[in-house]
N, C-alpha and C. Protein backbone atom coordinates (compact mmCIF):
# COMPACT_ATOMS: atom_id res chain seq x y z
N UNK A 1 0.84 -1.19 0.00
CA UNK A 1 0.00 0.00 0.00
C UNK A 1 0.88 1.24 0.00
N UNK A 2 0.56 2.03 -0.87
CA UNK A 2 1.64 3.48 -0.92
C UNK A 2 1.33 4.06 0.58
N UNK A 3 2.44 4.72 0.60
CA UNK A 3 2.62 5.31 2.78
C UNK A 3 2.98 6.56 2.24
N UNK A 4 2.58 7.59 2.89
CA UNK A 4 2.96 8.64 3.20
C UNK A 4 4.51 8.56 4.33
N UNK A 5 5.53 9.16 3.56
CA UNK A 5 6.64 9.49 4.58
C UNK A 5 6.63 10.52 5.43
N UNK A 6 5.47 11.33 5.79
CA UNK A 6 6.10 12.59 6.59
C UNK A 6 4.67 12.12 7.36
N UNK A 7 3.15 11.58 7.55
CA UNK A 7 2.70 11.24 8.35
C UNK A 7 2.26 10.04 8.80
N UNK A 8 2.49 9.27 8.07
CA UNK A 8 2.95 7.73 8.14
C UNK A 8 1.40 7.05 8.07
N UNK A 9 0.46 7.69 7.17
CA UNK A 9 -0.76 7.18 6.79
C UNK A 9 -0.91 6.54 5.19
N UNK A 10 -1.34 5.51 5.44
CA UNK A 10 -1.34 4.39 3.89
C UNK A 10 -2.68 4.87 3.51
N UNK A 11 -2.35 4.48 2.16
CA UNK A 11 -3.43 4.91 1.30
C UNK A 11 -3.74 3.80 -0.22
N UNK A 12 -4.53 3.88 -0.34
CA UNK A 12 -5.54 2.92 -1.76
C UNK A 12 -3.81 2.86 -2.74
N UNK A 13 -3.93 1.96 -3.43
CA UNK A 13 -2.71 2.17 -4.74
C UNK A 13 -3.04 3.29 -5.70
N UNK A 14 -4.57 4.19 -5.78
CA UNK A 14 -4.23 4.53 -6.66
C UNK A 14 -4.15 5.64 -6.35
N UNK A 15 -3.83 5.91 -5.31
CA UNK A 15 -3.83 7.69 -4.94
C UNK A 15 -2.11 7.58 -4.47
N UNK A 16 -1.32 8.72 -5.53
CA UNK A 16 0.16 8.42 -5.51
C UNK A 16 0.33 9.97 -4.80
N UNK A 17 -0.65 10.86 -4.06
CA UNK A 17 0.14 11.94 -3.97
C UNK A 17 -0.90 11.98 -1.91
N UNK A 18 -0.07 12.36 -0.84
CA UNK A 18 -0.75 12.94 0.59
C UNK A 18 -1.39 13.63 0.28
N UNK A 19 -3.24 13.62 0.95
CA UNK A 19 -4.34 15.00 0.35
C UNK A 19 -3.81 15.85 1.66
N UNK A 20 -3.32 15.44 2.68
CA UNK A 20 -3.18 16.37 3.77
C UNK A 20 -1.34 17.54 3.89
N UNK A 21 -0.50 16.39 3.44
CA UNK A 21 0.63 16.23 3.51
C UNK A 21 1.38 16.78 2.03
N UNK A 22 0.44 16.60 1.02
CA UNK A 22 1.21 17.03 -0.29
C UNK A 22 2.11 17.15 -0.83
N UNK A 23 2.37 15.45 -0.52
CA UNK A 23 3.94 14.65 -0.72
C UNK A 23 3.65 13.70 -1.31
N UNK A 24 4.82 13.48 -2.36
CA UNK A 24 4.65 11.66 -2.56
C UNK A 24 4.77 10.98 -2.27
N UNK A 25 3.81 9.65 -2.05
CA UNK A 25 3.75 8.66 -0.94
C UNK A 25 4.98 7.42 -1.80
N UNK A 26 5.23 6.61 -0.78
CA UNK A 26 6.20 6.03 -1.60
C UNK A 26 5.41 4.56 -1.44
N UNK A 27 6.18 3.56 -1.76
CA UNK A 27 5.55 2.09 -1.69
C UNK A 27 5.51 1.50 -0.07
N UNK A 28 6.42 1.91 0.53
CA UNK A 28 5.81 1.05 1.81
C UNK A 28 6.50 2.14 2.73
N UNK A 29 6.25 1.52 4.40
CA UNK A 29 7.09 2.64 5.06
C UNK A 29 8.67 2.34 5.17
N UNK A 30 9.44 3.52 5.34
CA UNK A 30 10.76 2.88 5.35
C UNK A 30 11.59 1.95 6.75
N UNK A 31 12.02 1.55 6.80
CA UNK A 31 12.98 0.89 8.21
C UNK A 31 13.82 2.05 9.05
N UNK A 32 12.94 2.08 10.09
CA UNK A 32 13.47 3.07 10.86
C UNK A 32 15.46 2.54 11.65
N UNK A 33 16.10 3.39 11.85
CA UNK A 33 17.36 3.08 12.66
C UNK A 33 17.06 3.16 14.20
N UNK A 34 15.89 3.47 14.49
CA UNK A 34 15.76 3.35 15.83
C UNK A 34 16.33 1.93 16.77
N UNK A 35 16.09 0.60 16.41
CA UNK A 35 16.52 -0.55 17.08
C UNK A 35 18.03 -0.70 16.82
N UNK A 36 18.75 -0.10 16.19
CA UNK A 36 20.01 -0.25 16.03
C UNK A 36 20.71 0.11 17.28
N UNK A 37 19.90 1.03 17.85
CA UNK A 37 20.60 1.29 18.84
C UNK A 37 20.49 1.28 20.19
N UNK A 38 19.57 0.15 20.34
CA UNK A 38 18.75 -0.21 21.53
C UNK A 38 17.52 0.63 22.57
N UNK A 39 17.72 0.61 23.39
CA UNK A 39 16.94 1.96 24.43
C UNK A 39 17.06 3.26 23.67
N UNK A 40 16.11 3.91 23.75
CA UNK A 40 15.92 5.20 23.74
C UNK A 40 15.38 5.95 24.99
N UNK A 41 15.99 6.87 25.18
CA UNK A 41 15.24 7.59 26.10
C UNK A 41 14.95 9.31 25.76
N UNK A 42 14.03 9.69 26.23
CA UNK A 42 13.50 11.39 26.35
C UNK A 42 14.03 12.53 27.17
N UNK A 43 14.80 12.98 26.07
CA UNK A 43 15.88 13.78 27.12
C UNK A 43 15.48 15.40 27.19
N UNK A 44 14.32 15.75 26.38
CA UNK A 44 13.90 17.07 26.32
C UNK A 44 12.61 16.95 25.35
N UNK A 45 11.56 17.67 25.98
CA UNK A 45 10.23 18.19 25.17
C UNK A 45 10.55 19.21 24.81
N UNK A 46 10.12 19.31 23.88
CA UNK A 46 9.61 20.51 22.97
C UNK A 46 8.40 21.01 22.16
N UNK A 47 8.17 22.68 22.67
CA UNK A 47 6.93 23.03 22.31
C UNK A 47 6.67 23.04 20.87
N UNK A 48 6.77 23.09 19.87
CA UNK A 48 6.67 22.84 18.54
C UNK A 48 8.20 22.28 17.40
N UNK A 49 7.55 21.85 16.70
CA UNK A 49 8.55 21.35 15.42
C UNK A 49 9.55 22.14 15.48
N UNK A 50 9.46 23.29 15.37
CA UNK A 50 10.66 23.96 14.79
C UNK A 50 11.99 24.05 15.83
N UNK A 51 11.50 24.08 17.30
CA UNK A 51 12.00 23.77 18.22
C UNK A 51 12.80 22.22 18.41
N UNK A 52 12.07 21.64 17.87
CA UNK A 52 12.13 19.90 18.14
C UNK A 52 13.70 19.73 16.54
N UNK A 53 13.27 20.44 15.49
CA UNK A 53 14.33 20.38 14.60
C UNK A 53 15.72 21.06 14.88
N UNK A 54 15.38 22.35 15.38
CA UNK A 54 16.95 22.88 16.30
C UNK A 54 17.75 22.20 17.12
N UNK A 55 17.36 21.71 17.64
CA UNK A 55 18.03 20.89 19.06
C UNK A 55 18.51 19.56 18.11
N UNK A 56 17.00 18.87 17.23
CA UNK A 56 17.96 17.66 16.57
C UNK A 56 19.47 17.66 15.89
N UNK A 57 19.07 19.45 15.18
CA UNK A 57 20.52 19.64 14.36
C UNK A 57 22.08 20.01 15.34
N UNK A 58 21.79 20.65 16.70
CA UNK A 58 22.30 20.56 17.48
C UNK A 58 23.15 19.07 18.03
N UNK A 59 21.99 18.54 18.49
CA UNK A 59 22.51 17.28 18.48
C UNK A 59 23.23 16.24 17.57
N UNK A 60 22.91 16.38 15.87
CA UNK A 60 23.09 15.29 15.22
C UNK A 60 24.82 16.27 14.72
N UNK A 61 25.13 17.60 15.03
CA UNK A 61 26.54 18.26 14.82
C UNK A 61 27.65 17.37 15.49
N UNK A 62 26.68 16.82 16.73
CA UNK A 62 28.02 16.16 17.61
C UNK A 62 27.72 15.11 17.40
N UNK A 63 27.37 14.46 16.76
CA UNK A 63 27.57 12.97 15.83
C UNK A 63 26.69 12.41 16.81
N UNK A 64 25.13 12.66 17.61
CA UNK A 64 24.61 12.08 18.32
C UNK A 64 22.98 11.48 17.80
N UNK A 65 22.86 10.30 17.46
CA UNK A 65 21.56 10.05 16.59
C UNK A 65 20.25 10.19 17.36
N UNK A 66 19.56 11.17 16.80
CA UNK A 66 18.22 11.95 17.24
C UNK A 66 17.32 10.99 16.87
N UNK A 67 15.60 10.95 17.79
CA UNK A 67 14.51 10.60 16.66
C UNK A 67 13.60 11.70 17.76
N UNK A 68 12.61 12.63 16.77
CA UNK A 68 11.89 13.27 17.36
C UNK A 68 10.08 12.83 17.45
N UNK A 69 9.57 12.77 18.07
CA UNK A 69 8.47 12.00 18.72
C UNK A 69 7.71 12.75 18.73
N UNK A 70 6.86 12.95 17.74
CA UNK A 70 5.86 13.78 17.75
C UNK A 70 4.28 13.42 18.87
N UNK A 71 3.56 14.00 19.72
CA UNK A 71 2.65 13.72 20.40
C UNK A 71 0.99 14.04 19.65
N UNK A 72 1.06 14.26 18.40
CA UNK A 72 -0.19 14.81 17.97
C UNK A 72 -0.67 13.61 17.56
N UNK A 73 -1.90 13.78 17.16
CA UNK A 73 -2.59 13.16 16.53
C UNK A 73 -2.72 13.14 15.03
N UNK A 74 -2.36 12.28 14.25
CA UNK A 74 -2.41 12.07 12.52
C UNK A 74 -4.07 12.70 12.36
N UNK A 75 -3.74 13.77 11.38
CA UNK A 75 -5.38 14.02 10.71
C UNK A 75 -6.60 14.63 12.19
N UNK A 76 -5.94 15.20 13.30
CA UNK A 76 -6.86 15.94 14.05
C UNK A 76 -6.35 17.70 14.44
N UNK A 77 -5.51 17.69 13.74
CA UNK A 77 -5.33 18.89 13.41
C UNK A 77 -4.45 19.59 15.19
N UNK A 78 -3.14 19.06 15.22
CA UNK A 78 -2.91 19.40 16.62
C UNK A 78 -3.45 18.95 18.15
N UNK A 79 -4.27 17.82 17.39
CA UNK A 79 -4.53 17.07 18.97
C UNK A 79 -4.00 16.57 20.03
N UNK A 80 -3.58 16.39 20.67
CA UNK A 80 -2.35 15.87 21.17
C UNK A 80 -3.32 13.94 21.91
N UNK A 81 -2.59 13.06 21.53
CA UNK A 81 -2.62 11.90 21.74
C UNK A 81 -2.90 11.51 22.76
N UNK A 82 -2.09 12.35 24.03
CA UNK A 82 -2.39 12.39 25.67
C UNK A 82 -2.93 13.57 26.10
N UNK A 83 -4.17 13.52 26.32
CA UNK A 83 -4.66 15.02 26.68
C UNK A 83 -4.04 15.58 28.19
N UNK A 84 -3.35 14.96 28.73
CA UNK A 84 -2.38 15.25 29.71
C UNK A 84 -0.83 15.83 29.22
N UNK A 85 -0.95 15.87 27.40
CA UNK A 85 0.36 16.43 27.10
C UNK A 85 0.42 17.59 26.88
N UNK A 86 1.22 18.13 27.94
CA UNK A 86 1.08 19.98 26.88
C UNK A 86 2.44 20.05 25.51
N UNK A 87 3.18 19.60 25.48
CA UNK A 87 4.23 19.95 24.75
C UNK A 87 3.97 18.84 22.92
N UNK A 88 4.40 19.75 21.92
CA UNK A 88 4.23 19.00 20.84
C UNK A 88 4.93 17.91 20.73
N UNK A 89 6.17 17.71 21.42
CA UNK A 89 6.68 16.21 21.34
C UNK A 89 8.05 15.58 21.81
N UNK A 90 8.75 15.32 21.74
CA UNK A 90 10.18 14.60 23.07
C UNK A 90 11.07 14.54 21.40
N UNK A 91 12.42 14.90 22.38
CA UNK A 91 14.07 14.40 21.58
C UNK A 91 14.49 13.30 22.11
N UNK A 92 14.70 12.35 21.67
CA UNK A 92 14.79 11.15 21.78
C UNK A 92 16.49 10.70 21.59
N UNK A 93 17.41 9.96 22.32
CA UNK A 93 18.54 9.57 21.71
C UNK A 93 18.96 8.39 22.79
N UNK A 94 19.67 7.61 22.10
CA UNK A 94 20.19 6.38 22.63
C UNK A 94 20.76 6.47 24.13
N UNK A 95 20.28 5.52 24.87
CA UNK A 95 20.16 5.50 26.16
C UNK A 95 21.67 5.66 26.65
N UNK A 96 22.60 5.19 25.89
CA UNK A 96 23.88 5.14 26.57
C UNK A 96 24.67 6.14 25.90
N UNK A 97 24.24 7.37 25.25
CA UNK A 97 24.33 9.03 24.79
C UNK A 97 24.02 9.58 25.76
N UNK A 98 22.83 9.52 26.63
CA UNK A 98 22.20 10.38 27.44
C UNK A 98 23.08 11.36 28.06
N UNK A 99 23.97 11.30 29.11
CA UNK A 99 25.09 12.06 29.74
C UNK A 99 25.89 13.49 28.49
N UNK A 100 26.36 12.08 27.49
CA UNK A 100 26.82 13.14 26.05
C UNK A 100 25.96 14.18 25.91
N UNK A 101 24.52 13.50 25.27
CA UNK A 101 23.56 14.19 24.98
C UNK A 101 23.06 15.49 25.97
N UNK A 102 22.89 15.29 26.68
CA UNK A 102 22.42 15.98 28.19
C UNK A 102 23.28 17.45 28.16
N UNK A 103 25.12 17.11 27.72
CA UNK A 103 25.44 17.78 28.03
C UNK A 103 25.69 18.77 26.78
N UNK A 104 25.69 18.61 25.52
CA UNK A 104 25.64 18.96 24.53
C UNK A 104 24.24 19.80 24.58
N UNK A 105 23.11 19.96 25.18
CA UNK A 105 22.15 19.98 24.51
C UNK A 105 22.58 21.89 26.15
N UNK A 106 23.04 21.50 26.95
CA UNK A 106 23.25 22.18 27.84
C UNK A 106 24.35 23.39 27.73
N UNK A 107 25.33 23.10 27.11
CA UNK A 107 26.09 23.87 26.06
C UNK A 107 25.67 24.81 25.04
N UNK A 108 24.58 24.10 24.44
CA UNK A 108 23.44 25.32 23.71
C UNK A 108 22.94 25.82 24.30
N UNK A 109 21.92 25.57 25.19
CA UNK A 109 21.15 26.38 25.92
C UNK A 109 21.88 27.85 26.86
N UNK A 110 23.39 27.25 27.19
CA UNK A 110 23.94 28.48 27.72
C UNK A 110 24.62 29.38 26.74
N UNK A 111 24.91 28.88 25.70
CA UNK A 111 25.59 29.74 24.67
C UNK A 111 24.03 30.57 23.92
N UNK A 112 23.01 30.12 24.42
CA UNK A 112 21.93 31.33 24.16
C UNK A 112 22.02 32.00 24.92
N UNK A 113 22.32 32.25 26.63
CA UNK A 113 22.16 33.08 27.39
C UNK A 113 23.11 34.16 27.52
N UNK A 114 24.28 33.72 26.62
CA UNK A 114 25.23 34.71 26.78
C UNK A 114 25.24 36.07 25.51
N UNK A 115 24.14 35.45 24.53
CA UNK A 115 23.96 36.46 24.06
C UNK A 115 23.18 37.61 23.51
């Protein structure tokens, strides 16, 4: 079944383009690298995407592999999945990074304050 890559919703064979997403869907979903690297853990929420992409590029500079976790809901327009969630979604990186990660991500945050 063709998949959408950016919201991970399948669709009929004969519809080759996302009506929401307005991307081309490809043939199946791809193989994530997430199990390559065992545990993951949540080392920071973040209030929207654009937030959630800074910090990944932050992170992935120091050679540290990101996955960002979105909390919405596919097709409800910003719902959030846990109505106990306020934040759009978690940075995610391999459990035995965490410390690296932690501290890298802490290094940015103060090199914003200094200027």
């Amino acid at each position: 079944m063709p998949f959408c890559p950016q919201c991970n919703a399948t669709y009929k064979k004969a519809i080759s383009i996302c009506p929401d997403c307005q991307v081309d869907l490809v043939p199946q979903a791809a193989q994530t690298e997430i199990s390559e690297y065992g545990d993951w853990y949540a080392i920071e929420s973040v209030p929207n995407e654009l937030a959630a992409n800074i910090l990944r590029s932050v992170l992935e500079d120091d050679n540290i592999p990101v996955y960002v976790r979105c909390h919405d809901v596919p097709y409800y327009g910003g719902v959030k999945g846990n109505a106990g969630q306020s934040e759009w979604g978690d940075i995610l990186v391999p459990a035995n990074l965490v410390p690296r990660a932690r501290g890298c991500l802490k290094a940015y945050f103060d090199s914003l304050k200094e200027e």
